[in-house]
N, C-alpha and C. Protein backbone atom coordinates (compact mmCIF):
# COMPACT_ATOMS: atom_id res chain seq x y z
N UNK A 1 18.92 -14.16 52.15
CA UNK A 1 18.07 -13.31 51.34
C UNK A 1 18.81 -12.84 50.07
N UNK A 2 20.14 -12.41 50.17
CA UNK A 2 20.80 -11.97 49.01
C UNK A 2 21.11 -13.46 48.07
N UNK A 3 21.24 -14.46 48.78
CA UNK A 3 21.30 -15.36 47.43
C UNK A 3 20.13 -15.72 46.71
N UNK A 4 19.07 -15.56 47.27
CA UNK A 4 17.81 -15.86 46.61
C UNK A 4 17.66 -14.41 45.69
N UNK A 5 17.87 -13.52 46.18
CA UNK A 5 17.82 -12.59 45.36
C UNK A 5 19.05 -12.84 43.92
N UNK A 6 19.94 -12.74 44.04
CA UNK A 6 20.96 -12.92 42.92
C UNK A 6 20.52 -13.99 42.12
N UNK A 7 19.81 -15.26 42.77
CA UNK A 7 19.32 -16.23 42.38
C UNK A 7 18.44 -16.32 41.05
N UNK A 8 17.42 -15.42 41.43
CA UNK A 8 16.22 -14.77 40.56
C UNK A 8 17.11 -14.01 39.47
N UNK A 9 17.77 -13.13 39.66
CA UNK A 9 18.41 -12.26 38.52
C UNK A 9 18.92 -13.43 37.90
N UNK A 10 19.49 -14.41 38.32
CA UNK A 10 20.45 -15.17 37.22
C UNK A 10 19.31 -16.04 36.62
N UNK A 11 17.82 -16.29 37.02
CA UNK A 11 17.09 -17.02 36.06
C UNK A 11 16.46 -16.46 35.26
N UNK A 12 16.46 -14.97 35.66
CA UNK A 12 15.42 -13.99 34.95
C UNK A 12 16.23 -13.40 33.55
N UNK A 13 17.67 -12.91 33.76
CA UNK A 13 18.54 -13.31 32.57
C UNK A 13 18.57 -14.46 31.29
N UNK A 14 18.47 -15.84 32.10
CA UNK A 14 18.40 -16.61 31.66
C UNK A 14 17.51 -16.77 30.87
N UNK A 15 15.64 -16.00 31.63
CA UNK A 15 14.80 -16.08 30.54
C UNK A 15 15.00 -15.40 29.67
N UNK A 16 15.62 -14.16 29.40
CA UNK A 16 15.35 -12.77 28.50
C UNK A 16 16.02 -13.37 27.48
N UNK A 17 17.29 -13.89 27.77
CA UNK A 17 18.06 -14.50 26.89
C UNK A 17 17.50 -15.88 25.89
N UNK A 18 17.04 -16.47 26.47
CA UNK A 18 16.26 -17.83 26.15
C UNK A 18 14.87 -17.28 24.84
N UNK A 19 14.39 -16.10 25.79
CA UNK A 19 12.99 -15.16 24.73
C UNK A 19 13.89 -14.74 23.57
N UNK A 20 14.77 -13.77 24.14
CA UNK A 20 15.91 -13.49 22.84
C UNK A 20 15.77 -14.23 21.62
N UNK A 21 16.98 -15.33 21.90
CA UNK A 21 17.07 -16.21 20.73
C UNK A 21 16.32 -16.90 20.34
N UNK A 22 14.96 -16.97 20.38
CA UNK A 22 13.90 -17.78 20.19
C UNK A 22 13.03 -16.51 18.88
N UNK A 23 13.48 -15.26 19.73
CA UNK A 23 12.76 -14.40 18.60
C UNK A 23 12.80 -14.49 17.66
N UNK A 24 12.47 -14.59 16.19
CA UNK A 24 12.07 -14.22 14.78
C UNK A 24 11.20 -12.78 14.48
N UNK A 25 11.89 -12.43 13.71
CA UNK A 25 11.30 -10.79 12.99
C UNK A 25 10.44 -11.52 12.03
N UNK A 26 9.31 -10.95 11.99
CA UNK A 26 8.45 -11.38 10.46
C UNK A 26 8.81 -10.58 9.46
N UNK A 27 8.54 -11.29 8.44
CA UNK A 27 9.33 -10.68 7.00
C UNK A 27 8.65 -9.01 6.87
N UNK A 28 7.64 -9.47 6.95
CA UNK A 28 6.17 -8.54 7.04
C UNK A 28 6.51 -6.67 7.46
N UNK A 29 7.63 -7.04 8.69
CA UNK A 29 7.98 -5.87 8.98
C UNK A 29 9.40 -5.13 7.82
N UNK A 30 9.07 -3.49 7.93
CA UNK A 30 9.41 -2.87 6.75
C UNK A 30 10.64 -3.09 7.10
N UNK A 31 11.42 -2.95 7.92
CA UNK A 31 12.86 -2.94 8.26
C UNK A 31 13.40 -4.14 8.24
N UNK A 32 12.85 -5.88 8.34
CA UNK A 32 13.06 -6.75 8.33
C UNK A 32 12.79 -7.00 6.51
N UNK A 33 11.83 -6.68 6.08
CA UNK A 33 11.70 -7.17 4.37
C UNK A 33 12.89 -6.19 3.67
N UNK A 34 13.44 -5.02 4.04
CA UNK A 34 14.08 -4.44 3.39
C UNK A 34 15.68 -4.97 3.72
N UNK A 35 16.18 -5.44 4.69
CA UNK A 35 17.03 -6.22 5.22
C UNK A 35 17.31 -7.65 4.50
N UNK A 36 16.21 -8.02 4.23
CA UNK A 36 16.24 -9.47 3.47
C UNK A 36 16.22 -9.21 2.22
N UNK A 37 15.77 -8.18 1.32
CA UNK A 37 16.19 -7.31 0.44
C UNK A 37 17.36 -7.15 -0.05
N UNK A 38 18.87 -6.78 1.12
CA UNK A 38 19.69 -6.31 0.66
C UNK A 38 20.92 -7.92 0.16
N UNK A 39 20.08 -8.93 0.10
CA UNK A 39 20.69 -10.12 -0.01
C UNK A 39 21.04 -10.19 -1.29
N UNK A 40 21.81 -10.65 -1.89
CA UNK A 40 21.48 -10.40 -3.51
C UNK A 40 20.91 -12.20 -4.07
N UNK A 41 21.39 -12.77 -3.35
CA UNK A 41 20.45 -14.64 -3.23
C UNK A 41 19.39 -14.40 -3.23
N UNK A 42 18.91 -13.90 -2.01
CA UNK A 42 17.57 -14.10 -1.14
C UNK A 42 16.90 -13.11 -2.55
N UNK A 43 16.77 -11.75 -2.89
CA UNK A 43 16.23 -11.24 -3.69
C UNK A 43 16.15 -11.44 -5.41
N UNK A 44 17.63 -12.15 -5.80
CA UNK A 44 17.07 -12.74 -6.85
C UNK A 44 15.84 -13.45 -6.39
N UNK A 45 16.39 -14.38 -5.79
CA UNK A 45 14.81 -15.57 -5.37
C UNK A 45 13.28 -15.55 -5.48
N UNK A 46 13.89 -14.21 -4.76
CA UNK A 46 12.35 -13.75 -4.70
C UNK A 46 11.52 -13.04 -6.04
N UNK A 47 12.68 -12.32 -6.57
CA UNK A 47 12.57 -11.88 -8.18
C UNK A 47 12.13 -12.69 -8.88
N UNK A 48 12.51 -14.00 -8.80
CA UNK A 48 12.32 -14.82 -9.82
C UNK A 48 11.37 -15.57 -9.76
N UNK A 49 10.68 -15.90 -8.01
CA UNK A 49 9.38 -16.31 -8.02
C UNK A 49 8.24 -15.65 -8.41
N UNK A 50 8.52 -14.22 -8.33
CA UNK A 50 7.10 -12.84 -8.97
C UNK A 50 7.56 -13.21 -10.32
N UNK A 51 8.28 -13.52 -11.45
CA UNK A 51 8.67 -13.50 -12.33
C UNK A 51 8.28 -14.68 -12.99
N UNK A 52 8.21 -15.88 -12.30
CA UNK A 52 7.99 -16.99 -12.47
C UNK A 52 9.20 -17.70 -13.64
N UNK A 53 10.11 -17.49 -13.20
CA UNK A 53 11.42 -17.62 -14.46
C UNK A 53 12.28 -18.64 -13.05
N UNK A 54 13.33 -19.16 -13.70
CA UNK A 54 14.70 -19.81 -13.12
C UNK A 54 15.30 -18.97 -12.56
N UNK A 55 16.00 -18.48 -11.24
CA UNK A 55 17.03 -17.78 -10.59
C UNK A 55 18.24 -17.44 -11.93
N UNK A 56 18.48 -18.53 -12.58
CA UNK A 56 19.71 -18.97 -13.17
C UNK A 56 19.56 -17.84 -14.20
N UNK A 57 17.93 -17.27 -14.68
CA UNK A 57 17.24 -16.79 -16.04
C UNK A 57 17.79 -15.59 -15.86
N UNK A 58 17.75 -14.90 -13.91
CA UNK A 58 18.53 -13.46 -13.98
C UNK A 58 19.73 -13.49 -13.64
N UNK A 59 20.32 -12.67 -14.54
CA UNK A 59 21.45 -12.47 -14.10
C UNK A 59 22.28 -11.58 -13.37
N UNK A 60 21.69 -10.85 -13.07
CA UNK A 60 22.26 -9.55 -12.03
C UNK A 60 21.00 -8.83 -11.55
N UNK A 61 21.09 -8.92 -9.96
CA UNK A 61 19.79 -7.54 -9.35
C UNK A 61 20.56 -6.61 -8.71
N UNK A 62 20.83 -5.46 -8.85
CA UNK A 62 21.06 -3.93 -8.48
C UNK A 62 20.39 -3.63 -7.83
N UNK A 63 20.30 -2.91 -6.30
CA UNK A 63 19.90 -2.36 -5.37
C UNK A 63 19.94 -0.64 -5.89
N UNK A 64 18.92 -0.26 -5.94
CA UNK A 64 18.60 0.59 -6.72
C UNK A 64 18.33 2.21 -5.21
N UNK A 65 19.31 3.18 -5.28
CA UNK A 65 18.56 4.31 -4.28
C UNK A 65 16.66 3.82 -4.29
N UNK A 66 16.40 3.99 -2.48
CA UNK A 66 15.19 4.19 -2.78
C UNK A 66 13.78 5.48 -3.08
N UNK A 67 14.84 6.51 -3.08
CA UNK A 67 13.92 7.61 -3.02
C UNK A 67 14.34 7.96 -4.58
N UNK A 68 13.41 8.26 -5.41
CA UNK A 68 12.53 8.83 -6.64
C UNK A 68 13.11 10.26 -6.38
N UNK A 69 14.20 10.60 -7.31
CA UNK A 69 14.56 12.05 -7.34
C UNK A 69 13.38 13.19 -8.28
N UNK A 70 13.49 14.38 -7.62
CA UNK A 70 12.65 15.35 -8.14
C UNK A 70 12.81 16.30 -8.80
N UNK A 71 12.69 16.82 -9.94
CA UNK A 71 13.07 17.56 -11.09
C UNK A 71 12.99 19.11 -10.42
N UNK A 72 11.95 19.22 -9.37
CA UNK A 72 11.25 20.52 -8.80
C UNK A 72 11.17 20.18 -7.57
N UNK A 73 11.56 21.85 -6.76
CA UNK A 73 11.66 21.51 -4.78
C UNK A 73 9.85 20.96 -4.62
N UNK A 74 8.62 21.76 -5.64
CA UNK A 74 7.15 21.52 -5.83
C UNK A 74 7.20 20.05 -5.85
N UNK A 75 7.98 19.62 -6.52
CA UNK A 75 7.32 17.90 -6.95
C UNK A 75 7.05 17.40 -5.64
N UNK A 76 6.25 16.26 -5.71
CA UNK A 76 6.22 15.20 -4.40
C UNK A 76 7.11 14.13 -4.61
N UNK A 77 7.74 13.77 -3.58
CA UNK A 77 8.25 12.63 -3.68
C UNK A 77 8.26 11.48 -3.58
N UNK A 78 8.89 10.44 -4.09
CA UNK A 78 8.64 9.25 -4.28
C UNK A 78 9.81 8.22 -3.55
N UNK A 79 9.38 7.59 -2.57
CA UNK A 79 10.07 6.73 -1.43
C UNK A 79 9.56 5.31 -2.02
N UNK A 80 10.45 4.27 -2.19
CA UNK A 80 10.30 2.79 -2.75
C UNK A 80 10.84 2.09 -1.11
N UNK A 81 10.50 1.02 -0.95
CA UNK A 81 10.65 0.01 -0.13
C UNK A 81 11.79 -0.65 -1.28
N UNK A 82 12.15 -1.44 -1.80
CA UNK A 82 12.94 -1.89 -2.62
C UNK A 82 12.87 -1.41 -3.98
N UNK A 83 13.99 -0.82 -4.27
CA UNK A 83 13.82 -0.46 -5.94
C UNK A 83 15.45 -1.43 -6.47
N UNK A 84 15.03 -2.21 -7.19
CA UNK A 84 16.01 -2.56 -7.79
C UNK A 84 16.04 -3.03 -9.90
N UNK A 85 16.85 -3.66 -10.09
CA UNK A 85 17.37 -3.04 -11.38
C UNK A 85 17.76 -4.16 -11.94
N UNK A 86 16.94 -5.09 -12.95
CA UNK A 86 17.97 -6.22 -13.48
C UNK A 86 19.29 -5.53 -14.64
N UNK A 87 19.75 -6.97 -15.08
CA UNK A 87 21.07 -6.39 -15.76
C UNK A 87 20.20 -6.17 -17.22
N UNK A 88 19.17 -6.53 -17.78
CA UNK A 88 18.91 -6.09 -18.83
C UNK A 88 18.19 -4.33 -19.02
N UNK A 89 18.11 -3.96 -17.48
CA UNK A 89 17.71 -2.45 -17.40
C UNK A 89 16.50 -2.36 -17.24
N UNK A 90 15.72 -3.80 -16.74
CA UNK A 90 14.38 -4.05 -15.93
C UNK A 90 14.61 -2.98 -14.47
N UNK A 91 13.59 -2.15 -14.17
CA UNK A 91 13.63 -2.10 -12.94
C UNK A 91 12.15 -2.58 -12.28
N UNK A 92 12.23 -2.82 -10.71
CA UNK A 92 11.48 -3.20 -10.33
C UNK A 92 11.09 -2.64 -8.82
N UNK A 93 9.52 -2.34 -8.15
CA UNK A 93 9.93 -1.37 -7.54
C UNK A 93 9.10 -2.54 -6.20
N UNK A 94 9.28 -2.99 -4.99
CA UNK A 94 8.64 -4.09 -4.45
C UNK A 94 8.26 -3.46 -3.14
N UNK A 95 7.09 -3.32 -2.83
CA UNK A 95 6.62 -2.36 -1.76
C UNK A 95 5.77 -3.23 -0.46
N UNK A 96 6.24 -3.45 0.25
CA UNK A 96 5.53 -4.46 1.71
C UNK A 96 4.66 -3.39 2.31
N UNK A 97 3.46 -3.75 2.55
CA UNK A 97 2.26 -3.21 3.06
C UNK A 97 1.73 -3.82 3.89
N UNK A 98 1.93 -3.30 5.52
CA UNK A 98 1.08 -4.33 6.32
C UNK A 98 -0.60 -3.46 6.48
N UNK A 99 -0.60 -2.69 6.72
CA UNK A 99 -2.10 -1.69 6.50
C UNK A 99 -2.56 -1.27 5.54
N UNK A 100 -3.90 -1.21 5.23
CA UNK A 100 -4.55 -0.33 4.98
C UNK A 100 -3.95 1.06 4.41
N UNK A 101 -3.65 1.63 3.27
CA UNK A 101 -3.30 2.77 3.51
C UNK A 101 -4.36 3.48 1.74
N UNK A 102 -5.26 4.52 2.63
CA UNK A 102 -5.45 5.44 1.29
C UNK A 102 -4.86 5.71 0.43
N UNK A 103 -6.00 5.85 -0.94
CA UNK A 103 -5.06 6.03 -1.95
C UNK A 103 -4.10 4.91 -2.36
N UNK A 104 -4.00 4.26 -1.98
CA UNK A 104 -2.78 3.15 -2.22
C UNK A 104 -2.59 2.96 -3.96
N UNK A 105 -3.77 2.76 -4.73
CA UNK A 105 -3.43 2.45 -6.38
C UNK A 105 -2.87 3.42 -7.24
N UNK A 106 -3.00 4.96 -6.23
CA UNK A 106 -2.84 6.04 -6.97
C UNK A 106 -1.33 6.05 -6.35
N UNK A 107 -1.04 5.51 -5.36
CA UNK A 107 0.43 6.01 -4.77
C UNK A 107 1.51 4.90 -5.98
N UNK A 108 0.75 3.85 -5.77
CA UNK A 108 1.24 2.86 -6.66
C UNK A 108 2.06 3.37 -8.20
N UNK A 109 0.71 4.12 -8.88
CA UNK A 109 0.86 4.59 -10.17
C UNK A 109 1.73 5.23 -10.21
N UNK A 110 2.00 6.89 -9.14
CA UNK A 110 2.53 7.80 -9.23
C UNK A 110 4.54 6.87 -8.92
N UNK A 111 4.52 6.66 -8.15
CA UNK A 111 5.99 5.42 -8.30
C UNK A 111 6.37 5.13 -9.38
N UNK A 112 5.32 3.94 -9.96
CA UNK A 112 5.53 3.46 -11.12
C UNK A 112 5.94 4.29 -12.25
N UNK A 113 5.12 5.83 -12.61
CA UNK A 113 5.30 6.50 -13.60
C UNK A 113 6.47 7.64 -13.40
N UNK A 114 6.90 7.63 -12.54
CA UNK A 114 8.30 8.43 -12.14
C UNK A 114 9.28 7.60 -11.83
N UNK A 115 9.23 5.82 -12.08
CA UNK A 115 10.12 5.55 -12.17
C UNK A 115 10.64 5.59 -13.88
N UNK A 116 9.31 5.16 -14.57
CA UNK A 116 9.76 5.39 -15.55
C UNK A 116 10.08 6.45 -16.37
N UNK A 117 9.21 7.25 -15.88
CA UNK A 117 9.99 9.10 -16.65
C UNK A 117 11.22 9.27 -15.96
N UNK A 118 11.41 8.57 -15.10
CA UNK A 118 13.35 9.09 -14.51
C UNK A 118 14.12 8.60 -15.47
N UNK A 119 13.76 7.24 -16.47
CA UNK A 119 14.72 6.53 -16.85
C UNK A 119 14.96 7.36 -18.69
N UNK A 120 14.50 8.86 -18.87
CA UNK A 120 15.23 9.10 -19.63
C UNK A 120 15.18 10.81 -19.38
N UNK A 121 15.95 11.25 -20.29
CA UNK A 121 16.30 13.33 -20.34
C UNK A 121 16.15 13.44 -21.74
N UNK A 122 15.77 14.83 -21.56
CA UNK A 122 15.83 15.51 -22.73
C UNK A 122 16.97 15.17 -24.28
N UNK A 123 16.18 15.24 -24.89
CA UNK A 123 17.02 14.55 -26.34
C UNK A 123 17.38 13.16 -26.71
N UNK A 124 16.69 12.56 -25.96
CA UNK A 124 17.16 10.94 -25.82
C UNK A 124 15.73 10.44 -26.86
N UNK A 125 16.21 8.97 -26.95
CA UNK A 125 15.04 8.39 -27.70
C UNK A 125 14.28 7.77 -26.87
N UNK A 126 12.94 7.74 -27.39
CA UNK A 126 11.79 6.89 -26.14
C UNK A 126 12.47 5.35 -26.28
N UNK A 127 13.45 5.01 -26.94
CA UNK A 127 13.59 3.75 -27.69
C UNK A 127 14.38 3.22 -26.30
N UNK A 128 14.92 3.99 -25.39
CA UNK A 128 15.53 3.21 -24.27
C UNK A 128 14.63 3.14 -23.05
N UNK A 129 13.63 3.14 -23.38
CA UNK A 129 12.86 3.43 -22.23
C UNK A 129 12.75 1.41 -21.73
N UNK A 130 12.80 1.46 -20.64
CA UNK A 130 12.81 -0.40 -20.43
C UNK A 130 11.63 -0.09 -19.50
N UNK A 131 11.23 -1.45 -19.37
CA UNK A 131 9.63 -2.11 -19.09
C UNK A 131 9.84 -1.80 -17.28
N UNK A 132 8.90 -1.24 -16.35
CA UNK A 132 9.17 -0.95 -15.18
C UNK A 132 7.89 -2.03 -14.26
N UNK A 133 8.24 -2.39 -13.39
CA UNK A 133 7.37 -3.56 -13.22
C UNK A 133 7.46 -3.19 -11.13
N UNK A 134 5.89 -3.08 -10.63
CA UNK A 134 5.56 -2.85 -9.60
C UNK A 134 4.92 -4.01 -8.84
N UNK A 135 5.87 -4.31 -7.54
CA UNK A 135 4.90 -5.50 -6.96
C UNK A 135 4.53 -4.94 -5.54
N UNK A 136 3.28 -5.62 -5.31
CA UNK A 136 2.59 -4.94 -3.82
C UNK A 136 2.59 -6.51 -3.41
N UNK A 137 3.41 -6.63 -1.74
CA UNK A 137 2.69 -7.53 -1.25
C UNK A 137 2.34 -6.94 0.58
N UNK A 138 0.81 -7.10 -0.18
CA UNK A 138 -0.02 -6.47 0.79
C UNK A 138 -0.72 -7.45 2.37
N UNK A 139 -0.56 -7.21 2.91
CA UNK A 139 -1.35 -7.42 3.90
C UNK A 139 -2.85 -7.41 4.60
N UNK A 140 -3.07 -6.82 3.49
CA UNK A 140 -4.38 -6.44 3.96
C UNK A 140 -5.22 -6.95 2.68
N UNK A 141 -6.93 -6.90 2.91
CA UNK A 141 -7.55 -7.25 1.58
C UNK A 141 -7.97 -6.07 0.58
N UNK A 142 -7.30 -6.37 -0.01
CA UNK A 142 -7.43 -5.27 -1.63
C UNK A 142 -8.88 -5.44 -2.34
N UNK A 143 -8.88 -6.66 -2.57
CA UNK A 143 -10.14 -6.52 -3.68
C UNK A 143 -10.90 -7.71 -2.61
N UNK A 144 -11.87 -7.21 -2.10
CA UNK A 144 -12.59 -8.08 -0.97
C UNK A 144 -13.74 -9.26 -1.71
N UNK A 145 -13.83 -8.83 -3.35
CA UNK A 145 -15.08 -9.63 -3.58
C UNK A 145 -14.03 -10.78 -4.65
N UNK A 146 -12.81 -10.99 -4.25
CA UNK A 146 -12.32 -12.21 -4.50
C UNK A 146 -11.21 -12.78 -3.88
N UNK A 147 -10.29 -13.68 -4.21
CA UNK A 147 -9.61 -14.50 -3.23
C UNK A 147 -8.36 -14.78 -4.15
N UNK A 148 -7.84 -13.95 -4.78
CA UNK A 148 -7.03 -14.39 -5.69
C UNK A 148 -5.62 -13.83 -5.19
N UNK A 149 -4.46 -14.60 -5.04
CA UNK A 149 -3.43 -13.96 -3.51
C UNK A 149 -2.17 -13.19 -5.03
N UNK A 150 -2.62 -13.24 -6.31
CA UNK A 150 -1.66 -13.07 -7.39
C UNK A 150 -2.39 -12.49 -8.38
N UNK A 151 -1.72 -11.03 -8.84
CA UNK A 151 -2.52 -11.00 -10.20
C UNK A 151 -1.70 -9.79 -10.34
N UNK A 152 -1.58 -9.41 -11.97
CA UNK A 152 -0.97 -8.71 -12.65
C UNK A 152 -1.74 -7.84 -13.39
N UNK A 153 -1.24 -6.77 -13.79
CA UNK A 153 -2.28 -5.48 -14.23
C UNK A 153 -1.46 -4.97 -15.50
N UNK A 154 -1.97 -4.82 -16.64
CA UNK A 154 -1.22 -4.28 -17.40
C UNK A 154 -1.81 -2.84 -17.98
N UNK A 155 -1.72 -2.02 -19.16
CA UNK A 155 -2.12 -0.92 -19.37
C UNK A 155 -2.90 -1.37 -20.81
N UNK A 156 -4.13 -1.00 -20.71
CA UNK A 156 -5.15 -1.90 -21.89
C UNK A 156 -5.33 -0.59 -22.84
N UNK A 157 -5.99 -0.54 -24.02
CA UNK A 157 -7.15 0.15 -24.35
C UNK A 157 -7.78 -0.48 -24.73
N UNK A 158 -9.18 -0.21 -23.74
CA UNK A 158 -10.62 -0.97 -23.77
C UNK A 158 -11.20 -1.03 -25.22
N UNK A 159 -11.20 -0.21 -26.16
CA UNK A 159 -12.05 -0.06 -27.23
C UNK A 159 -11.39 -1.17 -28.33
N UNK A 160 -10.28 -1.27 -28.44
CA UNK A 160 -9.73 -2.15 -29.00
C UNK A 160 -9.09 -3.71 -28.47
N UNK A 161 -9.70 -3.71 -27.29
CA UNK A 161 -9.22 -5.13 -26.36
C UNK A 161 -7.80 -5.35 -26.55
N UNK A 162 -6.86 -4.23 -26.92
CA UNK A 162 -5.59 -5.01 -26.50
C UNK A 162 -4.71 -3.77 -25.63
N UNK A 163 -3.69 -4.46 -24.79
CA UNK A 163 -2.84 -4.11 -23.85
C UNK A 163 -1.75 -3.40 -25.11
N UNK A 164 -1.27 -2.91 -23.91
CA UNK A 164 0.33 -1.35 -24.61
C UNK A 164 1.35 -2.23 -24.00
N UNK A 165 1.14 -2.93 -22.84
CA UNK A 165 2.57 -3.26 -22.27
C UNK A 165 2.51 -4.50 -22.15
N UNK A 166 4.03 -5.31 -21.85
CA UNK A 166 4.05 -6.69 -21.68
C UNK A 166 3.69 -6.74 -19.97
């Protein structure tokens, strides 16, 4: 009886172990995309495919703190999934979304626009202000009355049909 018993433990090991190394994390999850994140390969890569440029084109990505500092204990704060920083003083802020979450375009904005009001202080020129660039890859369906898995948003004024930003 005891070897059949020991028996079982040594196959049942065998499975856990076997399930083990067979496992894969999906990128999908926040702790696994932010992990593959801290690669500086793997995230050029990926930089450069949202970018649609050559790996070779950037030349340095900076892992950037992810929490959005606050001028006031009042302010709300701002938490990034990846914030990072090319060498020309691009930053970029890359946020994995597997749900649904309210509000999401407004959470989007408020990021986006405190990353860029962080990037200057008092007495400085607007002239250093560099281009701040937000990517969502979402999980879920955003705009349900089309099928388009890519698209870019810039800041327009309608009355005159042209865009403020590149």
């Amino acid at each position: 009886m005891r070897k059949i018993k020991r028996k079982r433990k040594i196959q049942n090991k065998k499975r856990q172990t076997a399930r083990s190394e067979d496992f894969i994390m999906k990128p999908s999850v926040d702790w696994c995309f932010k992990e593959l994140m801290r690669n500086p390969k793997t995230r050029k890569g990926f930089i450069a495919v949202l970018l649609q440029v050559k790996p070779e084109e950037i030349d340095e990505t900076i892992l950037l703190e992810n929490e959005l500092p606050k001028e006031a204990e009042e302010e709300k704060k701002g938490i990034l999934d990846v914030h990072v920083c090319l060498a020309d003083g691009v930053q970029i802020d890359i946020e994995m979304q597997v749900f649904y979450v309210e509000y999401w375009d407004e959470r989007l904005l408020f990021c986006l626009s405190k990353m860029y009001a962080g990037q200057i202080k008092a007495g400085e020129s607007y002239r250093i202000l560099k281009k701040c660039i937000q990517v969502s890859v979402l999980n879920f369906e955003r705009f349900p009355d089309d099928d388009f898995c890519y698209r870019t948003v810039h800041f327009w004024d309608e009355m005159a049909g042209k865009k403020y930003t590149d």
